[in-house]
C-alpha atoms as a PDB file:
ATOM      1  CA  UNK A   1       3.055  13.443 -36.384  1.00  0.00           C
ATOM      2  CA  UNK A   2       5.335  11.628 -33.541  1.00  0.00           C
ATOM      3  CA  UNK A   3       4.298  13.900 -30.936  1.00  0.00           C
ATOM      4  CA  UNK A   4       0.651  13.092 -32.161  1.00  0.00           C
ATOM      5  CA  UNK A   5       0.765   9.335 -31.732  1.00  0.00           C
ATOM      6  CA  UNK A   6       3.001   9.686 -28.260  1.00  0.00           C
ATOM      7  CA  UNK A   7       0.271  12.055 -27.061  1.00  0.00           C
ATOM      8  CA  UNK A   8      -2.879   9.851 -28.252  1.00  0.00           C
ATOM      9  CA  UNK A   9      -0.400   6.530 -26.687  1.00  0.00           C
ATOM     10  CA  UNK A  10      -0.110   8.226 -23.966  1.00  0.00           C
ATOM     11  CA  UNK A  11      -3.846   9.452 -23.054  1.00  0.00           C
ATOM     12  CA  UNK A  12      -4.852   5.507 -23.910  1.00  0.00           C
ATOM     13  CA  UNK A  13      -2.418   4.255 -20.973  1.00  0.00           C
ATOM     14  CA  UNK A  14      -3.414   7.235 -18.332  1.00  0.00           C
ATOM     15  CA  UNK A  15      -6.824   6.101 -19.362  1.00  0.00           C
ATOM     16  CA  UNK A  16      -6.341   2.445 -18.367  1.00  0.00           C
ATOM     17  CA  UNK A  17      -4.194   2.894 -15.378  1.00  0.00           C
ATOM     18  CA  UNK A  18      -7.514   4.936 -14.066  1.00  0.00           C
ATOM     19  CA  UNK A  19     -10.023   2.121 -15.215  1.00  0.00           C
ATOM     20  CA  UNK A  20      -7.715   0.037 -13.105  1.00  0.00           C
ATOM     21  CA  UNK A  21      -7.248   1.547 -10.310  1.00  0.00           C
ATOM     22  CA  UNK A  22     -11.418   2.682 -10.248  1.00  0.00           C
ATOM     23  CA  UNK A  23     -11.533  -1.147 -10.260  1.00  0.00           C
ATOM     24  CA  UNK A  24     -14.567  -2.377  -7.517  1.00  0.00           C
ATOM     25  CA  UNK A  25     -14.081  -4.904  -5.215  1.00  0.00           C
ATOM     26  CA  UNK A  26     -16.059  -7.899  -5.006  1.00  0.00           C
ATOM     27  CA  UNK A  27     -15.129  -8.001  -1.420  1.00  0.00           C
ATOM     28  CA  UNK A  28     -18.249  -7.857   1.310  1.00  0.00           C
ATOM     29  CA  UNK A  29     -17.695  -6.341   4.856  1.00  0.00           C
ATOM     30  CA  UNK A  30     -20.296  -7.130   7.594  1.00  0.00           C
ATOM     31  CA  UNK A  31     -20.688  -6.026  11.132  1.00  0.00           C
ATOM     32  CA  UNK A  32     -20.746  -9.911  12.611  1.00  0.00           C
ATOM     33  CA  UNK A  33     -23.446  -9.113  15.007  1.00  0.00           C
ATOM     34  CA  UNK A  34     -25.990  -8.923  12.796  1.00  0.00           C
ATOM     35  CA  UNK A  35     -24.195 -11.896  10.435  1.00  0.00           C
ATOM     36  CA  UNK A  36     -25.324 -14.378   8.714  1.00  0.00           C
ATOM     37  CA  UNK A  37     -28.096 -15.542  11.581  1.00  0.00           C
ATOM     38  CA  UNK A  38     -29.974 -12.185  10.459  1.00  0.00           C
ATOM     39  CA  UNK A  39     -32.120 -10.835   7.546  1.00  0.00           C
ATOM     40  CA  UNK A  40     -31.351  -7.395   8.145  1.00  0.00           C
ATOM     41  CA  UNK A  41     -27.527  -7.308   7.698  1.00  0.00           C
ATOM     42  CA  UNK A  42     -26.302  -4.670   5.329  1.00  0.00           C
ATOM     43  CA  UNK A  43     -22.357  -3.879   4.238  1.00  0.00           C
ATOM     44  CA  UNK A  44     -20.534  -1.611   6.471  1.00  0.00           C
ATOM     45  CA  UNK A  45     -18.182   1.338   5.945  1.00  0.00           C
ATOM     46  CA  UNK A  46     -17.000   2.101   9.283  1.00  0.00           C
ATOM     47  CA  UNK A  47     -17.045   0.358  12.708  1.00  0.00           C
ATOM     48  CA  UNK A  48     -15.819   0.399  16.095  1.00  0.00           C
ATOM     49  CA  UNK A  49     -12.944  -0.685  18.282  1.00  0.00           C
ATOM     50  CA  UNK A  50     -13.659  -4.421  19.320  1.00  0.00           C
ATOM     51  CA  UNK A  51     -16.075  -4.875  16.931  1.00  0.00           C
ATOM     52  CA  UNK A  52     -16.301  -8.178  15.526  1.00  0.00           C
ATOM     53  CA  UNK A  53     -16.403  -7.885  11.395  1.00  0.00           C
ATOM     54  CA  UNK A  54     -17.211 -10.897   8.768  1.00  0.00           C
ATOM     55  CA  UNK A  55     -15.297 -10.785   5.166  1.00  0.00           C
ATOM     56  CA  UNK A  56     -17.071 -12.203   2.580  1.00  0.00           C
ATOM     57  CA  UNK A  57     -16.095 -12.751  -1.028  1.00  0.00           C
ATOM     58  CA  UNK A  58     -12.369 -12.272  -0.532  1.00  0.00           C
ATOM     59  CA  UNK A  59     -10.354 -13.702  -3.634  1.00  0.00           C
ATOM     60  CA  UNK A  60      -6.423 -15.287  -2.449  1.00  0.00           C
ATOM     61  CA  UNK A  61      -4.970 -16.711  -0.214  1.00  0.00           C
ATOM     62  CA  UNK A  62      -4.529 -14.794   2.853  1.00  0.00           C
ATOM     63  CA  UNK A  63      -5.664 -11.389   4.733  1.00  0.00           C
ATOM     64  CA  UNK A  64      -4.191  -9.051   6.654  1.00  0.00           C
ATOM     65  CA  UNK A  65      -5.771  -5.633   8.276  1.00  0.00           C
ATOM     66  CA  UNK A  66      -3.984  -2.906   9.267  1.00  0.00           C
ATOM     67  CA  UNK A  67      -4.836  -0.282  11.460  1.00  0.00           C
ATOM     68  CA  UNK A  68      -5.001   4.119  10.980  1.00  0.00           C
ATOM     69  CA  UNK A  69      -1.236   3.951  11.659  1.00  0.00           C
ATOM     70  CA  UNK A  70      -0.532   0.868   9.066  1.00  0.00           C
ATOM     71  CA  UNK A  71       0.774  -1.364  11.811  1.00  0.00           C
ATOM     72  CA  UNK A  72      -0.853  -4.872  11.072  1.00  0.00           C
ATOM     73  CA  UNK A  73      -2.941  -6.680  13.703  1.00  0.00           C
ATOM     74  CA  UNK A  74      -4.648  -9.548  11.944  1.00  0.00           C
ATOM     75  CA  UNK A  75      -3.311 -11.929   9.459  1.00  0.00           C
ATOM     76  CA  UNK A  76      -5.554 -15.251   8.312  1.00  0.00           C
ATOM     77  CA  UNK A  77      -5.457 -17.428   5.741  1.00  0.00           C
ATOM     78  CA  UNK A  78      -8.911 -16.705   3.455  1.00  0.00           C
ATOM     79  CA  UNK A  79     -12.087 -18.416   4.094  1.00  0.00           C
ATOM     80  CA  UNK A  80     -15.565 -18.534   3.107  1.00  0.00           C
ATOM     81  CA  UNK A  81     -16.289 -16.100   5.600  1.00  0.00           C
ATOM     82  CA  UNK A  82     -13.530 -14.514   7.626  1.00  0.00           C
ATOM     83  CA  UNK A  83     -14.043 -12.900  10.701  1.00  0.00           C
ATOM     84  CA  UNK A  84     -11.727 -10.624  12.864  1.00  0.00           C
ATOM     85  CA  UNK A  85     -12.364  -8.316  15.842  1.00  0.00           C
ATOM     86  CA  UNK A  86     -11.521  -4.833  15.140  1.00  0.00           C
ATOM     87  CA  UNK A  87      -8.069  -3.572  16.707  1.00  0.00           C
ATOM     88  CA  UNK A  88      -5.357  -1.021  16.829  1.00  0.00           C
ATOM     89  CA  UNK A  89      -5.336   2.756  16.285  1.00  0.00           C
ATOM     90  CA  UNK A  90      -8.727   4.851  14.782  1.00  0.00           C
ATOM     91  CA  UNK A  91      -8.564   5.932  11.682  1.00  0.00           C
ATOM     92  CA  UNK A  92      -8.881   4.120   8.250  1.00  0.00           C
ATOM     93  CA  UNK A  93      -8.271   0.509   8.184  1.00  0.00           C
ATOM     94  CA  UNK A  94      -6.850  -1.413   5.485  1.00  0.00           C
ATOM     95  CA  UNK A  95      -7.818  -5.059   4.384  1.00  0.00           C
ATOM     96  CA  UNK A  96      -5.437  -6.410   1.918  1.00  0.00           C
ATOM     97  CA  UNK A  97      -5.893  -9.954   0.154  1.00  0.00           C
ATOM     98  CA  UNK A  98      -2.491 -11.569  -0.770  1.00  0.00           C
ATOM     99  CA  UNK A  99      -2.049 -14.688  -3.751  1.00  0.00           C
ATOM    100  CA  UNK A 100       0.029 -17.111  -2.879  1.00  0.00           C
ATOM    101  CA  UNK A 101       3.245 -15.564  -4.114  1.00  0.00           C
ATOM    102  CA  UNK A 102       2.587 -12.689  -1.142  1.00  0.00           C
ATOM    103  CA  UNK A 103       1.282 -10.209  -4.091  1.00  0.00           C
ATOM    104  CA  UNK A 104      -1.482  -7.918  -2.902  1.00  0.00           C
ATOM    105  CA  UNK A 105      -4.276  -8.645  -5.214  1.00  0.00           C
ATOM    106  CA  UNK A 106      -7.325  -6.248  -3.782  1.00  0.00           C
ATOM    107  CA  UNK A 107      -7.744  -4.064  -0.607  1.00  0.00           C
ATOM    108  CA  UNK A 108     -10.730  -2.731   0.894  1.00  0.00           C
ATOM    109  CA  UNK A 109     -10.899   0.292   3.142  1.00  0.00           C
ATOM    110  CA  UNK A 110     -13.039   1.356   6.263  1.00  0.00           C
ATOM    111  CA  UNK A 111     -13.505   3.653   8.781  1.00  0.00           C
ATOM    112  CA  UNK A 112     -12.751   3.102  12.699  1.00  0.00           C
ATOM    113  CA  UNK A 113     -14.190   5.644  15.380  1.00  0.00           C
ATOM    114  CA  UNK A 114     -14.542   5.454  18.879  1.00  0.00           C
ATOM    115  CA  UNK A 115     -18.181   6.562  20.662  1.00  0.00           C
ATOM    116  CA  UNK A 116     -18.565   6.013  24.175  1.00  0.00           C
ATOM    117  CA  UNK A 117     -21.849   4.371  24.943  1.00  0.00           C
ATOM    118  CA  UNK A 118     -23.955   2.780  28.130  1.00  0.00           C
ATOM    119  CA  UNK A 119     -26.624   0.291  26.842  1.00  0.00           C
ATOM    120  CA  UNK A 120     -28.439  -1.069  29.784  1.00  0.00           C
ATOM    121  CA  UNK A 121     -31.906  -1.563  27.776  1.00  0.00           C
ATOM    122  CA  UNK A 122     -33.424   0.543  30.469  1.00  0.00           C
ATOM    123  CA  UNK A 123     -33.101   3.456  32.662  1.00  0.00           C
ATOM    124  CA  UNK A 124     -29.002   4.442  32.402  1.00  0.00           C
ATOM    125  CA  UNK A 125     -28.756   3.886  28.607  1.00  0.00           C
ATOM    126  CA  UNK A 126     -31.805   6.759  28.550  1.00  0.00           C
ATOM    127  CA  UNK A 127     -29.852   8.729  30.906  1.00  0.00           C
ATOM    128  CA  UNK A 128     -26.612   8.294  29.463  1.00  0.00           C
ATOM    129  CA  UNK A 129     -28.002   9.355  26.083  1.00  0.00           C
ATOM    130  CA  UNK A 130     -29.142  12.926  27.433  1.00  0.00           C
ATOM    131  CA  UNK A 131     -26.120  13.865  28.674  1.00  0.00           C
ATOM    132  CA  UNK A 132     -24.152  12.487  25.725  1.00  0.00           C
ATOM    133  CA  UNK A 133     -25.646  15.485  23.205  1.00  0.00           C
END
């Protein structure tokens, strides 16, 4: 009967830990070129190096972001909508929102890849994009 009501105690707590940890994020993260002087702005997943990104929704005190190798290269105290250019090494980046006793509270994750690119509006852009496939 014990190793009934450890088992069941058990499978309620593994249960709960996973509900936690499946938790969503209210967080919002928008490419800033398109942000908020657009209509057509949608959340992002990945970006690129030097990109300029907008944090909405963010719940703490402070931010940092930390790069594919988790070295940190942006720290800022929270505000309505935080913005930070995207640096450091490709790979996954990691936004984590702090409380103010220095607690991580939420994280959000997203993708940095490098694509070389010529945009010209005109006649090197097209030329640059046939030879690029």
């Amino acid at each position: 009967m014990r190793f009934k009501i450890f088992f069941f105690v058990f499978i309620l707590i593994s249960i709960n830990n996973f509900l936690i940890a499946q938790k969503a994020t209210d967080m919002e993260l928008f490419s800033n070129k398109n942000f908020p002087g657009s209509s057509n702005y949608s959340q992002i997943t990945s970006a690129q190096p030097l990109e300029e990104l907008a944090l909405l929704n963010a719940k703490g005190n402070t931010i940092k972001v930390f790069d594919g190798n988790n070295n940190e290269y942006f720290s800022s105290a929270i505000k309505q909508i935080t913005t930070f250019t995207v640096g450091g090494a490709l790979g996954t980046h990691t936004i984590r929102v702090y409380d103010g006793s220095k607690k991580v509270i939420d994280s959000l994750r997203f993708n940095v890849d490098a694509k070389t690119n010529i945009d010209d509006n005109g006649y090197y852009k097209q030329m640059f994009d046939l030879f690029y496939r």
